[in-house]
Protein backbone atom coordinates (compact mmCIF):
# COMPACT_ATOMS: atom_id res chain seq x y z
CA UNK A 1 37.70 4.69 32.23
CA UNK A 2 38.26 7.24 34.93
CA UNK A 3 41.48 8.79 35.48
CA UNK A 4 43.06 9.11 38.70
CA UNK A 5 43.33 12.30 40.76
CA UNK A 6 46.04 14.91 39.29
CA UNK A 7 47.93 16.11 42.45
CA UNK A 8 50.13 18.98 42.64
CA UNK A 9 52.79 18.86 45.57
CA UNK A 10 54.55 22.59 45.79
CA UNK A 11 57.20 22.55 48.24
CA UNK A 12 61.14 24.03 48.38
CA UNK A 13 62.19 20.86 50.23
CA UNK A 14 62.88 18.01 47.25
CA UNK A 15 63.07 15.58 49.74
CA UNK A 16 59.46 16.35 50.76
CA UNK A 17 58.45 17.17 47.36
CA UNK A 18 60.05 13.45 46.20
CA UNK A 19 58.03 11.32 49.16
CA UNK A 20 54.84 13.05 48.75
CA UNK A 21 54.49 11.93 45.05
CA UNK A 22 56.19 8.39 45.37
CA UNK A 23 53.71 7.48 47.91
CA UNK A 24 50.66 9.20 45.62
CA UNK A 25 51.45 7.37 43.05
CA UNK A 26 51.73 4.08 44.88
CA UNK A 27 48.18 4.75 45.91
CA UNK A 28 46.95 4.80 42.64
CA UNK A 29 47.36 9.13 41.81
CA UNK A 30 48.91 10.83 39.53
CA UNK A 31 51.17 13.69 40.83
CA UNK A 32 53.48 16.63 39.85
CA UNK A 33 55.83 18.53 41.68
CA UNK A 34 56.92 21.67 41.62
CA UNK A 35 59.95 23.57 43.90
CA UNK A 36 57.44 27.25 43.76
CA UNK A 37 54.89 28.90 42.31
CA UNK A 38 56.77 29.82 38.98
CA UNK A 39 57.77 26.12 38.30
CA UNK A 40 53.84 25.21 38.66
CA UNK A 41 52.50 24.61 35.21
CA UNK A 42 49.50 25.02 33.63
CA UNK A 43 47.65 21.42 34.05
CA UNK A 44 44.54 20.91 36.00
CA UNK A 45 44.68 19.59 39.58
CA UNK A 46 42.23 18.05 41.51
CA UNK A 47 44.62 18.86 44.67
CA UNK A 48 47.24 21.84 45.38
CA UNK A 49 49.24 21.67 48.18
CA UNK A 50 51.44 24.43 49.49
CA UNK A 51 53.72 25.82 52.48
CA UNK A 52 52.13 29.43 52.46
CA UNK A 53 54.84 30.58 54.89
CA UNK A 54 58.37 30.32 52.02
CA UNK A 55 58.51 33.68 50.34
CA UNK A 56 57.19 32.36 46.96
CA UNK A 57 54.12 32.14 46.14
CA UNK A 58 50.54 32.89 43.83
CA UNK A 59 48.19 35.03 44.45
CA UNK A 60 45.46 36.56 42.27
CA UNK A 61 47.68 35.03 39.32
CA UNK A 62 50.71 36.73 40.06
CA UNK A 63 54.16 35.75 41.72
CA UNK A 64 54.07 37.07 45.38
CA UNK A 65 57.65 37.80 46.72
């Protein structure tokens, strides 16, 4: 059996955040959501998306202010 596509949303808006996965999921995904980078966890994802302009965010592992 082959497992759908793990999706991570990352976005400050909830509303945004809330849309994005209920319409994934109707579609046959799974997705999780996160508000920033330090409420990501550690699953694998097939699919990040991000808003690179809100003050939070990863890079090189680390929490970039």
């Amino acid at each position: 059996m082959t497992h759908p596509p793990h999706i991570l949303i990352v976005d400050d808006h909830r509303e945004i955040r809330d849309a994005l996965v209920k319409y994934l999921e109707k579609n046959g995904m799974r997705a999780t959501s996160a508000a920033d980078a330090v409420a990501m966890t550690t699953a694998e994802f097939r699919l990040l998306t991000v808003f690179l302009k809100r003050p939070r965010f990863v890079l090189n592992g680390s929490v970039s202010r």
